[in-house]
PDB file of N, CA and C in Angstrom:
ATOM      1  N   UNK A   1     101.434 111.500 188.667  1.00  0.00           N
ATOM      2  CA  UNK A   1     100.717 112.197 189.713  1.00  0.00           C
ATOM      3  C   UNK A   1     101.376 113.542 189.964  1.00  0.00           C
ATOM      4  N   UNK A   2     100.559 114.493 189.838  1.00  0.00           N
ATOM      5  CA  UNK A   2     101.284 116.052 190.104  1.00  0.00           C
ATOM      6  C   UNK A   2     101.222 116.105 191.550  1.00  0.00           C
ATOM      7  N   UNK A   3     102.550 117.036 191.631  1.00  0.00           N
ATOM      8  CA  UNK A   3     102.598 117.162 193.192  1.00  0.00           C
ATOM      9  C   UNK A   3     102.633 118.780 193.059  1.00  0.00           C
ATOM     10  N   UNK A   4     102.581 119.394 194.864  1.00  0.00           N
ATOM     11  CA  UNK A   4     102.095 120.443 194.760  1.00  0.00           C
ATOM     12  C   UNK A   4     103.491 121.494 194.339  1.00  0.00           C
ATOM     13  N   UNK A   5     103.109 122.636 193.769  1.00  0.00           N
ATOM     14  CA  UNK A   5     104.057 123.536 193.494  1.00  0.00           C
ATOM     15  C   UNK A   5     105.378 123.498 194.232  1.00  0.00           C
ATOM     16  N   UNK A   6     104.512 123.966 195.801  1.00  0.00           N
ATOM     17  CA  UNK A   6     105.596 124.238 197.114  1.00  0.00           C
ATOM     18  C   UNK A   6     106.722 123.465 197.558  1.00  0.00           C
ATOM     19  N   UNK A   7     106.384 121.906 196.671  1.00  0.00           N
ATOM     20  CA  UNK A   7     107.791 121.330 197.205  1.00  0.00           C
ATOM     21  C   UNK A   7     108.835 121.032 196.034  1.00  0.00           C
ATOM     22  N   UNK A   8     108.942 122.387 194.934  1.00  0.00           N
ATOM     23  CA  UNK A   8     110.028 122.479 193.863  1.00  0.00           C
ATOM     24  C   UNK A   8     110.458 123.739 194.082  1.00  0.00           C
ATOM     25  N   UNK A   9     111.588 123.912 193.792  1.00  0.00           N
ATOM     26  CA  UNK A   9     112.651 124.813 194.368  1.00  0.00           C
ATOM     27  C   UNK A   9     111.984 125.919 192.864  1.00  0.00           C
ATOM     28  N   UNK A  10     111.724 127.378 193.255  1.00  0.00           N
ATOM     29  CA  UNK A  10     111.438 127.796 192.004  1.00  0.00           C
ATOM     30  C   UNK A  10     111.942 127.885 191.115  1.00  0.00           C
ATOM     31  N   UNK A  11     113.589 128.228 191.047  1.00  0.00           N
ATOM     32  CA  UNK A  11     114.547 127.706 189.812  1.00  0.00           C
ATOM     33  C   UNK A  11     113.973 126.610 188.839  1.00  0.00           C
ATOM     34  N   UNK A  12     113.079 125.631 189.438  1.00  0.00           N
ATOM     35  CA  UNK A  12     113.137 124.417 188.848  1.00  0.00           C
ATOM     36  C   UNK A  12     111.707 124.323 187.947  1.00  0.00           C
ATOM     37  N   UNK A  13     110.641 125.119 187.940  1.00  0.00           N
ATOM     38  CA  UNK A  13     109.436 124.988 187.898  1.00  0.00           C
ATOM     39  C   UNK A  13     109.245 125.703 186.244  1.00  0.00           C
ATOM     40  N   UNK A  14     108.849 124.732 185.767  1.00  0.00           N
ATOM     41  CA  UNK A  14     109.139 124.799 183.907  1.00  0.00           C
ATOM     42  C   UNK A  14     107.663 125.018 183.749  1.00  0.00           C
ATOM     43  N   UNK A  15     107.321 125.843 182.457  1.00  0.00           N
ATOM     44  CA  UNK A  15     105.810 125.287 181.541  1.00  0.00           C
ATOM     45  C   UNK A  15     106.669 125.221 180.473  1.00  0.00           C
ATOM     46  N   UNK A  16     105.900 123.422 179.998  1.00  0.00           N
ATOM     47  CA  UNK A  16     106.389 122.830 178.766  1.00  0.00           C
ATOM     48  C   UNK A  16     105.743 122.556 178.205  1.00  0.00           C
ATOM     49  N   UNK A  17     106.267 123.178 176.433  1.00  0.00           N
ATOM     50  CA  UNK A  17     104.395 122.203 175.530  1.00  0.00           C
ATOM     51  C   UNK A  17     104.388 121.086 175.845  1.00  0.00           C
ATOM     52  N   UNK A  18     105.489 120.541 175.476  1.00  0.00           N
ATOM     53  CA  UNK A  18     104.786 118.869 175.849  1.00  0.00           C
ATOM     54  C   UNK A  18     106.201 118.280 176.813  1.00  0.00           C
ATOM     55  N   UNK A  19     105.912 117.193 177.335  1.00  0.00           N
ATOM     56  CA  UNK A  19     106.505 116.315 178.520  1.00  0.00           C
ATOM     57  C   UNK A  19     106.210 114.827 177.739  1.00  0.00           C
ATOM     58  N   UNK A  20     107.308 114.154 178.097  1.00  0.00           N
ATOM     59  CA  UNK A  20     107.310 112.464 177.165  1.00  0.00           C
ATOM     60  C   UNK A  20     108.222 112.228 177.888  1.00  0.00           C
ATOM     61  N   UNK A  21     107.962 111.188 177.744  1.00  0.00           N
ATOM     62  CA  UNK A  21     109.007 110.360 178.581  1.00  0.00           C
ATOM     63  C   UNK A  21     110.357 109.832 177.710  1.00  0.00           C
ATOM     64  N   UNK A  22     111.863 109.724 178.383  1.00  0.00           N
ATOM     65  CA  UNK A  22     113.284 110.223 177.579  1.00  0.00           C
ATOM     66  C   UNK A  22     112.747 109.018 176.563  1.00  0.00           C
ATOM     67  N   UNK A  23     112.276 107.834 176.891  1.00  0.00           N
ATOM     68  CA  UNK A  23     112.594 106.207 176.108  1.00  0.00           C
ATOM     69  C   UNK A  23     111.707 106.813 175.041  1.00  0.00           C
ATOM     70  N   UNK A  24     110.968 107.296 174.398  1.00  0.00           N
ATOM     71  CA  UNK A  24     110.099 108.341 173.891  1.00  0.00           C
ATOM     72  C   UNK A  24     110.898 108.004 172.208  1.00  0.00           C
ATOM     73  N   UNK A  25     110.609 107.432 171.151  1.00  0.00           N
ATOM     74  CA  UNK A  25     111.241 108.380 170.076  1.00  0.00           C
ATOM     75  C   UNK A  25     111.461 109.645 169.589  1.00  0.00           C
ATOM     76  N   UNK A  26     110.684 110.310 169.884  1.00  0.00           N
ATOM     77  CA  UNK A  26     110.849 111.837 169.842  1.00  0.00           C
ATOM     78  C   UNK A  26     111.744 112.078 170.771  1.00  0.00           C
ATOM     79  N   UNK A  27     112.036 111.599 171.825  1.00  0.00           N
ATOM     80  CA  UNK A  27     112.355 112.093 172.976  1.00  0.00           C
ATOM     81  C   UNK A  27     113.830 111.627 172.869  1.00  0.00           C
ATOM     82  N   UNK A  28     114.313 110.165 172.638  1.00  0.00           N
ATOM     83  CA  UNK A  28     116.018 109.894 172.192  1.00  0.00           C
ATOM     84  C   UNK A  28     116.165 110.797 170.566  1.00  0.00           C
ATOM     85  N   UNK A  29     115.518 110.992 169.986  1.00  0.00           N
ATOM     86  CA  UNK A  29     116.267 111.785 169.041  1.00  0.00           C
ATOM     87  C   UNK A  29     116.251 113.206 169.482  1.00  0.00           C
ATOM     88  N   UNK A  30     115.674 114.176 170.259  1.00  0.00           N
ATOM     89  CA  UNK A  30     116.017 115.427 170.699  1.00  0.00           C
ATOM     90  C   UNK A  30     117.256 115.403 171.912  1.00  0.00           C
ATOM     91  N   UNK A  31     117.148 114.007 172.006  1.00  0.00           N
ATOM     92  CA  UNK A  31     118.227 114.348 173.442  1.00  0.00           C
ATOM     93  C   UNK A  31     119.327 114.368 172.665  1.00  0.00           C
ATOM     94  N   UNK A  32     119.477 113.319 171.655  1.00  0.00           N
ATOM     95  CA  UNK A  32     120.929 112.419 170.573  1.00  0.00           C
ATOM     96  C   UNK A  32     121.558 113.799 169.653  1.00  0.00           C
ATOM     97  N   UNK A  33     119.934 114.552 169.406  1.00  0.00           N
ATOM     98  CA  UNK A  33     120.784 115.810 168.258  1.00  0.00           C
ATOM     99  C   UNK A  33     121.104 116.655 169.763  1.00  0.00           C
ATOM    100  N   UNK A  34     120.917 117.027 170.519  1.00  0.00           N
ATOM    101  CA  UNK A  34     121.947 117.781 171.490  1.00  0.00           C
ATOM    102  C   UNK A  34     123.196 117.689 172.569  1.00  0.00           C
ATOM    103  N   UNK A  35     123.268 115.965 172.138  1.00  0.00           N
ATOM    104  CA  UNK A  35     124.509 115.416 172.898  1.00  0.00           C
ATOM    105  C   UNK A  35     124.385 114.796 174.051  1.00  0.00           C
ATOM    106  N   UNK A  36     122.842 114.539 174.413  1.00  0.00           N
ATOM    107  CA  UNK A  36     122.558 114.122 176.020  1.00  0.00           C
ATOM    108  C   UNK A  36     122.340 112.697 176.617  1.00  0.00           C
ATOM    109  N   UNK A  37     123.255 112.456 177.150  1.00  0.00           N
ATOM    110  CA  UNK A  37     123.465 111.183 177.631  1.00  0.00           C
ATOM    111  C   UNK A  37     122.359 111.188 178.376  1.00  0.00           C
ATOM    112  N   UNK A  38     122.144 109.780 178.539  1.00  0.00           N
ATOM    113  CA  UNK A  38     120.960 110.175 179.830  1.00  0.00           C
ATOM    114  C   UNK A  38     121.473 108.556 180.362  1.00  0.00           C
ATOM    115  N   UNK A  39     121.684 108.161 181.835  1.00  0.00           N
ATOM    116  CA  UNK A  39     122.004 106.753 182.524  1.00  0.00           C
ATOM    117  C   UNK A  39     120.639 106.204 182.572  1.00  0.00           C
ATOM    118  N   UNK A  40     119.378 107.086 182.934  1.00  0.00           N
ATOM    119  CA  UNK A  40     117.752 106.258 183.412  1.00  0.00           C
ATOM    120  C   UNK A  40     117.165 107.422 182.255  1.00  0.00           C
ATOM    121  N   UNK A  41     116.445 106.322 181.393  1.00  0.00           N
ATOM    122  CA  UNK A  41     115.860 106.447 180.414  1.00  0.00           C
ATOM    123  C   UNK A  41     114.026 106.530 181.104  1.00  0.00           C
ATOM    124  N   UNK A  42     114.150 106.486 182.305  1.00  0.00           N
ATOM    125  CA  UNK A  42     112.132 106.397 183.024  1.00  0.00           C
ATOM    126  C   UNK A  42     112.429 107.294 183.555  1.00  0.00           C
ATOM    127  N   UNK A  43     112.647 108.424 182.863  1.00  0.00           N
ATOM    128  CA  UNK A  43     112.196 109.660 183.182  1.00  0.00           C
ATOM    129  C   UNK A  43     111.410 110.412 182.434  1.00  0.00           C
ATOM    130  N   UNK A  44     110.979 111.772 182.660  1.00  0.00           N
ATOM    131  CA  UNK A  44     110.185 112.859 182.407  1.00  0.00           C
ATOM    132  C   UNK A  44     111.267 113.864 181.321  1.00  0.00           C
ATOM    133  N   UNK A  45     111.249 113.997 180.009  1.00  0.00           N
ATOM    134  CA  UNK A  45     111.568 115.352 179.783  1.00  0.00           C
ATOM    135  C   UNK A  45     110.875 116.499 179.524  1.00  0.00           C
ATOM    136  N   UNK A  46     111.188 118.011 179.253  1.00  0.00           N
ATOM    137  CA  UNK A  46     110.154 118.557 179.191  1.00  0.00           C
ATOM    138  C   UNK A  46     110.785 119.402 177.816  1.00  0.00           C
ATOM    139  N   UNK A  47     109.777 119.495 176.605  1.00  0.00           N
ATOM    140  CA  UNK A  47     109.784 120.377 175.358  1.00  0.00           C
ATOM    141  C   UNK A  47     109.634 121.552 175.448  1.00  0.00           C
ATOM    142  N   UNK A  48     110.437 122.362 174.910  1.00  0.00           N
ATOM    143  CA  UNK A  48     110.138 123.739 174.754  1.00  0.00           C
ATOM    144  C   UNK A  48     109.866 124.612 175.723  1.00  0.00           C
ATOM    145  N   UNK A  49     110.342 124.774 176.945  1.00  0.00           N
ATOM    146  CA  UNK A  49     110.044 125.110 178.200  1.00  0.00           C
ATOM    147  C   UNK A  49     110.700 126.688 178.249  1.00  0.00           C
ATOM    148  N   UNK A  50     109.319 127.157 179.366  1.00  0.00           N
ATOM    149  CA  UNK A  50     110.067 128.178 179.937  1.00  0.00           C
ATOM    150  C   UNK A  50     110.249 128.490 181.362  1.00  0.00           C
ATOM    151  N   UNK A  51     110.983 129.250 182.271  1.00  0.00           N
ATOM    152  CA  UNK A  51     110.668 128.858 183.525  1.00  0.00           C
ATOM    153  C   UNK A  51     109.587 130.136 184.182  1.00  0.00           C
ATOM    154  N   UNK A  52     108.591 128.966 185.209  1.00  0.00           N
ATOM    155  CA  UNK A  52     107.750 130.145 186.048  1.00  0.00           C
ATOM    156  C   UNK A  52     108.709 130.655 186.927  1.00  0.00           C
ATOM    157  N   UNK A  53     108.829 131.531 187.542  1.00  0.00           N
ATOM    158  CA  UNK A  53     108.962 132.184 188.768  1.00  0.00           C
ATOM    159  C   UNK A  53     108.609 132.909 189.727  1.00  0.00           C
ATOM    160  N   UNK A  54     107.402 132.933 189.609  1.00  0.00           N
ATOM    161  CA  UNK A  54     106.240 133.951 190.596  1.00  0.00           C
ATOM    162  C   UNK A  54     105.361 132.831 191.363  1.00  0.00           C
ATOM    163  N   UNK A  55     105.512 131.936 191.369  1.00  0.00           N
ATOM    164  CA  UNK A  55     105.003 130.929 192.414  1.00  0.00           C
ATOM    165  C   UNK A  55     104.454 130.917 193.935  1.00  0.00           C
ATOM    166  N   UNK A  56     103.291 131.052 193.974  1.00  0.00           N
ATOM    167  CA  UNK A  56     102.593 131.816 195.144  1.00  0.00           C
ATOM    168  C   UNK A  56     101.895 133.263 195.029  1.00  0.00           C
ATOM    169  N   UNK A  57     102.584 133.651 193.660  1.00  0.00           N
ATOM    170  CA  UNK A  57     101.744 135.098 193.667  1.00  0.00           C
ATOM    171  C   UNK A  57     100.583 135.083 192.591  1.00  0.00           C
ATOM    172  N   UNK A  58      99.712 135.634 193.353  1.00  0.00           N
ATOM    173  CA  UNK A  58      98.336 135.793 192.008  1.00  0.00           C
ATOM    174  C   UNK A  58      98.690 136.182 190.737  1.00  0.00           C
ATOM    175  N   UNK A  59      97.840 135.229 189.758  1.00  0.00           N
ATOM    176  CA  UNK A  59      98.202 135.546 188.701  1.00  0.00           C
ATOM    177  C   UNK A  59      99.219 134.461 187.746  1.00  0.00           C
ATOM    178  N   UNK A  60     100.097 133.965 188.310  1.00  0.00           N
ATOM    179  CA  UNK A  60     100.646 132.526 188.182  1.00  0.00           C
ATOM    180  C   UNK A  60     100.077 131.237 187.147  1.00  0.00           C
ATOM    181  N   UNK A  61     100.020 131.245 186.322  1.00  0.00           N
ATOM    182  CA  UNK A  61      99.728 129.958 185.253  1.00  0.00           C
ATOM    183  C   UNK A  61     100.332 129.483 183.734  1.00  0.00           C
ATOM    184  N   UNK A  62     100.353 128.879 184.121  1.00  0.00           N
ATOM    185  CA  UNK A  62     100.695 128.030 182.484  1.00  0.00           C
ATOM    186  C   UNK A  62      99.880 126.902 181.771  1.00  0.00           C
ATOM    187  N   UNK A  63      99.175 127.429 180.559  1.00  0.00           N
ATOM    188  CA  UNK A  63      98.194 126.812 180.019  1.00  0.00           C
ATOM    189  C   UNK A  63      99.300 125.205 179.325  1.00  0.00           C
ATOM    190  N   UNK A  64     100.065 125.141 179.112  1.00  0.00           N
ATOM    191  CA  UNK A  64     100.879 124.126 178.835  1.00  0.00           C
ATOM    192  C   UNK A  64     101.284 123.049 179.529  1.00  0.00           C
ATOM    193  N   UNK A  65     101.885 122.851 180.280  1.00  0.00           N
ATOM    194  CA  UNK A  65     101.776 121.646 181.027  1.00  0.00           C
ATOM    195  C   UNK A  65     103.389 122.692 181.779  1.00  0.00           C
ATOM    196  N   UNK A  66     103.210 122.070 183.242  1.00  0.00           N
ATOM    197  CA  UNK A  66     103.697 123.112 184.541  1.00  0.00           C
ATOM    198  C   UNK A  66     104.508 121.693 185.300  1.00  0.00           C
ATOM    199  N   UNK A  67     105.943 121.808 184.803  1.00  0.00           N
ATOM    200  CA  UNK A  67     106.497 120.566 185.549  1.00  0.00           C
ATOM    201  C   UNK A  67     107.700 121.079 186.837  1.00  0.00           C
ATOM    202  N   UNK A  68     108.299 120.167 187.647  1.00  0.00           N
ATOM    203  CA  UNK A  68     109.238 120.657 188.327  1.00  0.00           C
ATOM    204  C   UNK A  68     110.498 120.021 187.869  1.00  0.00           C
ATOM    205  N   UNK A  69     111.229 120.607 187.127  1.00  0.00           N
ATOM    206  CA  UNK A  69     112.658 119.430 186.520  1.00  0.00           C
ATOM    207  C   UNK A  69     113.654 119.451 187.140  1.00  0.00           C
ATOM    208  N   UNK A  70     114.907 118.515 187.708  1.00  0.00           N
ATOM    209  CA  UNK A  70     116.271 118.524 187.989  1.00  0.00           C
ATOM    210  C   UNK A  70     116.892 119.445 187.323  1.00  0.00           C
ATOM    211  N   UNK A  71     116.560 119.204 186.022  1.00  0.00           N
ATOM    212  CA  UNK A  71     117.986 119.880 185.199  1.00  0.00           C
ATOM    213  C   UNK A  71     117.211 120.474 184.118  1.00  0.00           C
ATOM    214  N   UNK A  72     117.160 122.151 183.895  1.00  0.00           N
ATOM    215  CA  UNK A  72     116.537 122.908 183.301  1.00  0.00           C
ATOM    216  C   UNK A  72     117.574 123.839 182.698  1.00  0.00           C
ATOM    217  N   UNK A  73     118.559 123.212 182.432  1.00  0.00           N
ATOM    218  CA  UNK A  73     119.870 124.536 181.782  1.00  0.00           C
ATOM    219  C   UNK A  73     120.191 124.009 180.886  1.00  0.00           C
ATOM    220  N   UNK A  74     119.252 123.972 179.525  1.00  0.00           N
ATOM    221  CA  UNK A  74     119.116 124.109 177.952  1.00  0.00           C
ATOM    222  C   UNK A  74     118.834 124.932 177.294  1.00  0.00           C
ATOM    223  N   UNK A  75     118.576 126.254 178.145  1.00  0.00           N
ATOM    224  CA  UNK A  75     117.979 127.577 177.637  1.00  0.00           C
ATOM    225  C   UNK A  75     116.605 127.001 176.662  1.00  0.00           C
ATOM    226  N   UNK A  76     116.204 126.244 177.205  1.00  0.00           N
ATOM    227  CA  UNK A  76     114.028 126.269 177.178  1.00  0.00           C
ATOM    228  C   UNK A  76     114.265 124.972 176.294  1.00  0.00           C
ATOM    229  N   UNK A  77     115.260 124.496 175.389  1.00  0.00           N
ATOM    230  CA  UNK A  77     114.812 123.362 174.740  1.00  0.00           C
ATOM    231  C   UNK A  77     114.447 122.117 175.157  1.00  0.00           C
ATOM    232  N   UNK A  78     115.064 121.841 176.465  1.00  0.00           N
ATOM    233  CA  UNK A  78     114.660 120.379 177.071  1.00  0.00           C
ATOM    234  C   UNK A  78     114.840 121.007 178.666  1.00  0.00           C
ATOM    235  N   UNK A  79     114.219 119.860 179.302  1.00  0.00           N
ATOM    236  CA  UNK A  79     114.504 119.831 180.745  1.00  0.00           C
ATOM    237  C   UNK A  79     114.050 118.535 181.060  1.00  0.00           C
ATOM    238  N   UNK A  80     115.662 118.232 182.069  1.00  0.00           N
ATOM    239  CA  UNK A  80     115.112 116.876 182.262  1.00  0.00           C
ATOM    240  C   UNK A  80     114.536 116.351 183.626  1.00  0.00           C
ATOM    241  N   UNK A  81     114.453 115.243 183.588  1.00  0.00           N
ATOM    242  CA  UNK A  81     113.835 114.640 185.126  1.00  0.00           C
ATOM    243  C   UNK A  81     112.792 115.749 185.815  1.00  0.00           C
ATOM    244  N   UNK A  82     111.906 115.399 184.931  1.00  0.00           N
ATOM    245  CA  UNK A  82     110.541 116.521 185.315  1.00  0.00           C
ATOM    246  C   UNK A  82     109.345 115.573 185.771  1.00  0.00           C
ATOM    247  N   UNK A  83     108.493 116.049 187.011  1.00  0.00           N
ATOM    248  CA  UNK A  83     107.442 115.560 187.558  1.00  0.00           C
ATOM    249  C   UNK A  83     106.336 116.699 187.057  1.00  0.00           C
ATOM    250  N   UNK A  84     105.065 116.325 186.999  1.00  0.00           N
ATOM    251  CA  UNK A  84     103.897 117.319 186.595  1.00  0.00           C
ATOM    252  C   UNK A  84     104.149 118.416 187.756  1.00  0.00           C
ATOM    253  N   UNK A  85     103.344 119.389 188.193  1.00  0.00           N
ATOM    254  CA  UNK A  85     103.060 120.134 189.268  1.00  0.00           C
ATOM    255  C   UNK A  85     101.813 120.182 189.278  1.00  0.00           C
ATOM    256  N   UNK A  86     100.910 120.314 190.722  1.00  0.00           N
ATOM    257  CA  UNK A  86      99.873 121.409 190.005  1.00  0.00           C
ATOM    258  C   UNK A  86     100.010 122.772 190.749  1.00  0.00           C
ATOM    259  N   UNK A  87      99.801 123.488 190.003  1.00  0.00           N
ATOM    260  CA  UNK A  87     100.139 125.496 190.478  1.00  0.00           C
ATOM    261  C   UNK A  87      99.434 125.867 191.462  1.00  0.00           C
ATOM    262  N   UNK A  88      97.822 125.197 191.764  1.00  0.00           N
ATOM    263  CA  UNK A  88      97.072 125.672 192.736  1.00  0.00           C
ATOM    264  C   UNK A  88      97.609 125.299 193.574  1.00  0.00           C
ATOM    265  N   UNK A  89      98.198 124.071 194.226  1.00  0.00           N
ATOM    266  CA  UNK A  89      98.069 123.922 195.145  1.00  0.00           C
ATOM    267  C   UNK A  89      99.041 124.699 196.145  1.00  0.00           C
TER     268      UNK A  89
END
């Protein structure tokens, strides 16, 4: 369920091609080739990401999928513990 933009800190607000979940095969072998432990495997990661930061201002979108993640300091390759967003709201 996406929640609205306004309650992710904008630091945090990713567009990712794709989002899978960590238990994911794709998803333990991208974490395993970069060293990433993860304790809860029912989470959200996010692929190839970049971050929004204009949030609230016209003009604002990402045709990719628009998540809010904990931890987004992979320089765009992963981000983890990500919920959908949606931008309108």
């Amino acid at each position: 369920t996406a929640i609205p933009a306004s309650q992710c800190s904008a630091g945090n607000i990713q567009c990712c091609n794709t989002v899978e979940e960590a238990k994911s095969t794709k998803s333990t072998l991208l974490l395993g080739l970069l060293g990433v432990v993860l304790s809860n495997l029912d989470v959200l990661i996010g692929a190839d990401c970049s971050p929004i930061t204009a949030i609230g201002i016209g003009g604002t979108s990402c045709s990719l999928q628009a998540v809010c993640c904990e931890n987004s300091s992979f320089n765009g390759l992963i981000a983890l513990g990500c919920v959908p967003i949606n931008l309108s709201l």
